[in-house]
N, C-alpha and C. Protein backbone atom coordinates (compact mmCIF):
# COMPACT_ATOMS: atom_id res chain seq x y z
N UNK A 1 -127.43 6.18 -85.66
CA UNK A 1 -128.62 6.55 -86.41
C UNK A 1 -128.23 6.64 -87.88
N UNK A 2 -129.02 6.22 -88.54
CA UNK A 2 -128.95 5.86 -90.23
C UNK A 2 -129.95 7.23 -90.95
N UNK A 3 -130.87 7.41 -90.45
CA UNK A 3 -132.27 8.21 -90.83
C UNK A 3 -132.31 9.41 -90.97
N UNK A 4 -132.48 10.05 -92.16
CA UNK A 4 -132.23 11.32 -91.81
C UNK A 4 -133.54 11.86 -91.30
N UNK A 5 -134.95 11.32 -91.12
CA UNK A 5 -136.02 11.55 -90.35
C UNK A 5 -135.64 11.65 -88.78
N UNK A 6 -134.51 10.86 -88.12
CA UNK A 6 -133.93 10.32 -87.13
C UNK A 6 -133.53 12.37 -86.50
N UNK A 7 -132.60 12.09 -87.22
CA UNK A 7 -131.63 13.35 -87.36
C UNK A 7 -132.57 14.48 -86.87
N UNK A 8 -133.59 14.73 -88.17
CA UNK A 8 -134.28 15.92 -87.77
C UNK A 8 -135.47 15.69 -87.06
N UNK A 9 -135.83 14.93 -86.27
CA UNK A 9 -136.36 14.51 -85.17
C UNK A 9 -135.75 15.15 -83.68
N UNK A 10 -134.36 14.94 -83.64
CA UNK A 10 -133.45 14.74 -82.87
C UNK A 10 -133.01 16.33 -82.82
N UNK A 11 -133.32 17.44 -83.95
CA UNK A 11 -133.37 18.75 -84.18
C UNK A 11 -134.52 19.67 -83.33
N UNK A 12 -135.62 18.73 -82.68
CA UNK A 12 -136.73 19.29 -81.98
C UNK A 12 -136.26 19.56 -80.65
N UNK A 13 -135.35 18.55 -80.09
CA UNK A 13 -134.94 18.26 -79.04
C UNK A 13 -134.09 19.21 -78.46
N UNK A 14 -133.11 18.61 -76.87
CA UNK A 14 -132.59 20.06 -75.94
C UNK A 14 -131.55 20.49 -77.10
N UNK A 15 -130.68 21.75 -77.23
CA UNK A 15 -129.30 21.74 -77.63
C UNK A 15 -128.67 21.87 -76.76
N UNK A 16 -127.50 22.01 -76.80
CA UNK A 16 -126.08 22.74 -76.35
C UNK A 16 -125.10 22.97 -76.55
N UNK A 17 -125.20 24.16 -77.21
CA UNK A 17 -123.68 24.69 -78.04
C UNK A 17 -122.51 24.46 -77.15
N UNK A 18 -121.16 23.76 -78.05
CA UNK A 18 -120.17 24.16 -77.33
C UNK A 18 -119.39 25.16 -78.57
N UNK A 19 -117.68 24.85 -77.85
CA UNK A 19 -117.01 25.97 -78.85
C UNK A 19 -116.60 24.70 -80.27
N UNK A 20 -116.55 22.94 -79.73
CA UNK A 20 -115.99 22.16 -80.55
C UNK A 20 -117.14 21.77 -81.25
N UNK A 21 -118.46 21.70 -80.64
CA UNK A 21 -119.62 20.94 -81.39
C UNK A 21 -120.58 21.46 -81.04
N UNK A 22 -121.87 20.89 -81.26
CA UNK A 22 -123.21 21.34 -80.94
C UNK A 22 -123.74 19.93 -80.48
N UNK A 23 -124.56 19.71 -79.30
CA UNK A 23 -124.84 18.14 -78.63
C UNK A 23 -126.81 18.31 -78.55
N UNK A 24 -127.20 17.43 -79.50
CA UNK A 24 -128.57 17.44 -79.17
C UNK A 24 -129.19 16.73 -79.04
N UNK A 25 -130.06 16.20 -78.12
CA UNK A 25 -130.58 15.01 -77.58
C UNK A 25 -132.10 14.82 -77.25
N UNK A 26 -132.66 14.26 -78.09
CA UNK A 26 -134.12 14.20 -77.50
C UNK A 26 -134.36 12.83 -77.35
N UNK A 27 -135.16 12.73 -76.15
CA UNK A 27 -135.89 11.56 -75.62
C UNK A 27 -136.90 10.95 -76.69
N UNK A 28 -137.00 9.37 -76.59
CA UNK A 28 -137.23 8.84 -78.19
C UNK A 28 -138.67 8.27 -76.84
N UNK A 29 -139.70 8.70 -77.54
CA UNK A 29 -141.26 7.83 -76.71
C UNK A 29 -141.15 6.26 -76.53
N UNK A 30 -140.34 5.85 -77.19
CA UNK A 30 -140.55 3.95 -77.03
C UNK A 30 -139.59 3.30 -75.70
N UNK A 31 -140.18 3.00 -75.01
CA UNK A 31 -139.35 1.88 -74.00
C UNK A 31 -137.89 1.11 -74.13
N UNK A 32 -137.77 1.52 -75.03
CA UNK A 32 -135.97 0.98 -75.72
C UNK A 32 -134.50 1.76 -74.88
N UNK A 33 -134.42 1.15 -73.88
CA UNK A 33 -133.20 1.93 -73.27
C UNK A 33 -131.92 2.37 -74.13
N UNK A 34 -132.06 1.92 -75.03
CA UNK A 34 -131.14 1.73 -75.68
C UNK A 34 -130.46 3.19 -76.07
N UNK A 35 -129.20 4.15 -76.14
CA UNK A 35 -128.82 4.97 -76.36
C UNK A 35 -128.67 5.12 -78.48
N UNK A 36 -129.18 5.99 -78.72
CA UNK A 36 -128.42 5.95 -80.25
C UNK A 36 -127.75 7.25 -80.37
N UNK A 37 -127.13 7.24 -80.89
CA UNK A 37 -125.87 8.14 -81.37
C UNK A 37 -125.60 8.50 -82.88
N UNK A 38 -125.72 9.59 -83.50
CA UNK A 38 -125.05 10.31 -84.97
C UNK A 38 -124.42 11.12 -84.50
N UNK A 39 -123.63 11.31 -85.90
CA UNK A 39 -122.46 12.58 -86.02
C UNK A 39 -122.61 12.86 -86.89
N UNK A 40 -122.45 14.40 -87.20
CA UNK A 40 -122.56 14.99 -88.60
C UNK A 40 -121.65 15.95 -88.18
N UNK A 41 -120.85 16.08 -89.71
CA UNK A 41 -119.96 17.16 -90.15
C UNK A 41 -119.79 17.45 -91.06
N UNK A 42 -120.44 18.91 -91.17
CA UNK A 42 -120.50 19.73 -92.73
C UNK A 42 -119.10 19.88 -93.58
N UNK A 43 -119.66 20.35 -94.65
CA UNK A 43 -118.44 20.68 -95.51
C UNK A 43 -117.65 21.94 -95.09
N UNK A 44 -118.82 23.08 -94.62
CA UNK A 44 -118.18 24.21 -93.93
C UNK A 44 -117.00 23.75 -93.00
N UNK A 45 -116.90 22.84 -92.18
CA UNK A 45 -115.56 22.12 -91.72
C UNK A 45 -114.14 21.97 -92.10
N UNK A 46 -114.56 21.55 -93.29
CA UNK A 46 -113.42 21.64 -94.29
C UNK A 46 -113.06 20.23 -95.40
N UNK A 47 -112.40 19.89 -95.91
CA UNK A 47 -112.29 18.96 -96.99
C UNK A 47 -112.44 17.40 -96.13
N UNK A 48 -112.78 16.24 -96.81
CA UNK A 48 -112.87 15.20 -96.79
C UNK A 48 -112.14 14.59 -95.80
N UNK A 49 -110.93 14.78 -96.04
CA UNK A 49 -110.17 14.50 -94.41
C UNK A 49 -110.03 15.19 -93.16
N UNK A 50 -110.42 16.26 -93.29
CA UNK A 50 -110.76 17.01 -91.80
C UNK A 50 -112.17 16.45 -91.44
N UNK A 51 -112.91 16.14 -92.31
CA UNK A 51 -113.87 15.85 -92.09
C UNK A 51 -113.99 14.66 -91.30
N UNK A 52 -113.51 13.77 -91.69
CA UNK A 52 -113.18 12.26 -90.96
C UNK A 52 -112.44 12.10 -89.90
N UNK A 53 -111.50 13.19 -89.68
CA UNK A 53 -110.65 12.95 -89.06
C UNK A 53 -111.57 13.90 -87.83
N UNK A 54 -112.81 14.83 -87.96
CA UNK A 54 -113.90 15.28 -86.51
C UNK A 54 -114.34 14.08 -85.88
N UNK A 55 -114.71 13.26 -87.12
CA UNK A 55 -115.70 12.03 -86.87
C UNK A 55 -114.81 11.10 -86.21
N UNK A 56 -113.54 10.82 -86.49
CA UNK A 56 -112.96 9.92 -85.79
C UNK A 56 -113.22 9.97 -84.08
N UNK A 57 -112.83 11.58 -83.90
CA UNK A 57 -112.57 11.95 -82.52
C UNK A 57 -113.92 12.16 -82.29
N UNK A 58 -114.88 12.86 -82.76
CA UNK A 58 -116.26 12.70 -81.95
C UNK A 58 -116.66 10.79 -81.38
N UNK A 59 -116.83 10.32 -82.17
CA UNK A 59 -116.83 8.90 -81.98
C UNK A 59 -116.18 8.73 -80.73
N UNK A 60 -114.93 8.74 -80.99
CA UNK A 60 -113.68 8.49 -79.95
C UNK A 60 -114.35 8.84 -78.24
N UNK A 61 -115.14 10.32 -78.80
CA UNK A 61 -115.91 10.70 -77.12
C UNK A 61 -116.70 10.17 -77.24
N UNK A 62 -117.86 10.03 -77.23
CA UNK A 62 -119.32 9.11 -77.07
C UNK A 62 -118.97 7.73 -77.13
N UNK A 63 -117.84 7.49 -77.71
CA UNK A 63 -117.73 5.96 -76.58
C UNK A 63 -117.01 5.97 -75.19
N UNK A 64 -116.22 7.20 -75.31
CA UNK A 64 -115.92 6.88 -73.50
C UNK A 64 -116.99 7.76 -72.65
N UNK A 65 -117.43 8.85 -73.38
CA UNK A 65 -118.42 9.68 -72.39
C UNK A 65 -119.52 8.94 -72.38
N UNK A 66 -120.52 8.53 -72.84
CA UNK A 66 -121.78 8.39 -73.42
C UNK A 66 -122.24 7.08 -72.74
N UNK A 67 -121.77 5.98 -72.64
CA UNK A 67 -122.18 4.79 -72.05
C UNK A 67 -122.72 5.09 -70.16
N UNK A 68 -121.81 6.31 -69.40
CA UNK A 68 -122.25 6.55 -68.39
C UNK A 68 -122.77 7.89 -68.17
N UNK A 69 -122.69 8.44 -68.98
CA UNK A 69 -123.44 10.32 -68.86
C UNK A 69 -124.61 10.47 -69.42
N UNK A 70 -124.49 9.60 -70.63
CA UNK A 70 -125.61 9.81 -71.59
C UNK A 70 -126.90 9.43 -70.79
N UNK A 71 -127.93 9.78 -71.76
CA UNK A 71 -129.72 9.78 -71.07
C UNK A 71 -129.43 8.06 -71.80
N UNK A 72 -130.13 7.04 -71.27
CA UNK A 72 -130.43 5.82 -71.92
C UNK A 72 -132.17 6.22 -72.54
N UNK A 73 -132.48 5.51 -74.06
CA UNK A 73 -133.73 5.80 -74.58
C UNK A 73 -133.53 7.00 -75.18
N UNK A 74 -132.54 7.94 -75.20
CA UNK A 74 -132.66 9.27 -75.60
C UNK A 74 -131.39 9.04 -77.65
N UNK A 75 -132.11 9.80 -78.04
CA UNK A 75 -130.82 10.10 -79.13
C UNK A 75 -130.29 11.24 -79.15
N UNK A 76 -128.47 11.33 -79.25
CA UNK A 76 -127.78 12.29 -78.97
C UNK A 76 -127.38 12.22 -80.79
N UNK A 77 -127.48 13.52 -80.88
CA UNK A 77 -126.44 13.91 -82.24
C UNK A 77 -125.61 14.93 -81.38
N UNK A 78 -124.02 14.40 -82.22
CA UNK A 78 -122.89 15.60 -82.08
C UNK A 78 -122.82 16.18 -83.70
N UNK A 79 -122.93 17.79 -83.84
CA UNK A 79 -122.06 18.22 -84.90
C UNK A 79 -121.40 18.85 -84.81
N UNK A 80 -119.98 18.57 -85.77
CA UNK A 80 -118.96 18.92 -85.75
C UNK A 80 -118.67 20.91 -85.67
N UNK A 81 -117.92 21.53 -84.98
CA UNK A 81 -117.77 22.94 -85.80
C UNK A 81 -116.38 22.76 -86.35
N UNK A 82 -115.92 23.99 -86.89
CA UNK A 82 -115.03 24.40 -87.59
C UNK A 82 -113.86 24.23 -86.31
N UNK A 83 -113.90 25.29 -85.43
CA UNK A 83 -112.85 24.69 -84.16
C UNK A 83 -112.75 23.71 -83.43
N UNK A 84 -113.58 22.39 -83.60
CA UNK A 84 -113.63 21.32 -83.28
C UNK A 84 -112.32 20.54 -83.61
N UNK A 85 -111.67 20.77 -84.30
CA UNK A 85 -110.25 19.83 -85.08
C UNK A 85 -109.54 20.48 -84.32
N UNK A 86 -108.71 21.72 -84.01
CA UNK A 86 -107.78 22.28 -83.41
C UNK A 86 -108.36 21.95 -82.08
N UNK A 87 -108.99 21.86 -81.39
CA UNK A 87 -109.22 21.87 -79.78
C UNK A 87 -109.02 20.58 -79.16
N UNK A 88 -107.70 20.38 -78.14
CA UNK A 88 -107.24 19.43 -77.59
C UNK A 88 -108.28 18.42 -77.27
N UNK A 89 -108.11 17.46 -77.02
CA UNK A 89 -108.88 16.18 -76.86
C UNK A 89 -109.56 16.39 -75.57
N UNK A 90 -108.98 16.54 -74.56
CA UNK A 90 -109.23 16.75 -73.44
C UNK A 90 -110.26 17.86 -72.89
N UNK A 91 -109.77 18.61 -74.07
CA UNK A 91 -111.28 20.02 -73.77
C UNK A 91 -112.51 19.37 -74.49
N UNK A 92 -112.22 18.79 -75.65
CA UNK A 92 -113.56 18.20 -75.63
C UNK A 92 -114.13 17.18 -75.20
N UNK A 93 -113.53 16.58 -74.59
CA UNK A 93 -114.01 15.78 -73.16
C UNK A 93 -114.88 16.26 -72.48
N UNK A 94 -113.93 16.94 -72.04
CA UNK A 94 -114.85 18.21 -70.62
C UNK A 94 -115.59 19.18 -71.09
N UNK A 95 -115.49 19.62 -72.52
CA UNK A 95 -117.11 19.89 -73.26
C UNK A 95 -118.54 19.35 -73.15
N UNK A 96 -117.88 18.07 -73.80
CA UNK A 96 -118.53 17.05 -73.76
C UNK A 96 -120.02 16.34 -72.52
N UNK A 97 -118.94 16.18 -71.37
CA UNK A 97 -119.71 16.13 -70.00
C UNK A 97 -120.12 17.56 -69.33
N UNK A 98 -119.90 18.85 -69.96
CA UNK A 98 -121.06 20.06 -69.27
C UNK A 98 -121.72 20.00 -70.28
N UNK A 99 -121.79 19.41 -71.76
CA UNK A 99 -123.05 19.54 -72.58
C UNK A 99 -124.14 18.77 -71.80
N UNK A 100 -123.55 17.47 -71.32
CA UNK A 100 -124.95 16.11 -71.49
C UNK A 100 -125.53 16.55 -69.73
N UNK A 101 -124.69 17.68 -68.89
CA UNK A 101 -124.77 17.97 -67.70
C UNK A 101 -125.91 18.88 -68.03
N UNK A 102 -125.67 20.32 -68.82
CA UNK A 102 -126.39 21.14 -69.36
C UNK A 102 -128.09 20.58 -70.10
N UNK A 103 -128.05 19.91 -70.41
CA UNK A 103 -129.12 18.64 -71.35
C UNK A 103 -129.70 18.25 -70.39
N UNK A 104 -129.35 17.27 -69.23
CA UNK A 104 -129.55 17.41 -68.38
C UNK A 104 -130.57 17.55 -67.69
N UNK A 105 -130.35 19.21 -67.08
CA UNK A 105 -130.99 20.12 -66.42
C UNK A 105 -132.69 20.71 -66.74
């Protein structure tokens, strides 16, 4: 997603806090199976390269989680938190899949 209309569209929709991110996903009305995906990460995060370096690894999940968990037609935003950088890869994995489980429901 490019839009920041997109974004806060996508702000109406389910949440689900974790401890690494926040996952929010609302169902888009048009027939387009198609999954879209943003990431945002504030400055509260921390400088320019922590910053990139959330985005690397958020990315990194929504391409291995997201192609089979995700809603198809729906847009998911991940944002970054502050303990998102320190928390092993693997927990946010398995974040990851009880958010879109949680969403879900």
């Amino acid at each position: 997603m490019t839009q920041r209309k997109d974004y806060l569209a996508t702000n109406a929709g389910k949440r689900a806090p974790m401890p690494g991110f926040v996952l929010l996903v609302r169902a888009r009305a048009d027939d387009d199976p198609t999954m879209r995906i943003g990431l945002t990460v504030s400055k509260k995060v921390g400088n320019a390269v922590v910053r990139n370096r959330m985005k690397r690894r958020l990315r990194a999940l929504t391409r291995e989680i997201l192609p089979e968990a995700g809603q198809p037609g729906a847009d998911h935003v991940l944002i970054g938190r502050n303990g998102g950088i320190e928390r092993p890869y693997g927990e946010l994995r398995t974040e990851l899949t009880k958010a879109l489980a949680k969403v879900r429901r």
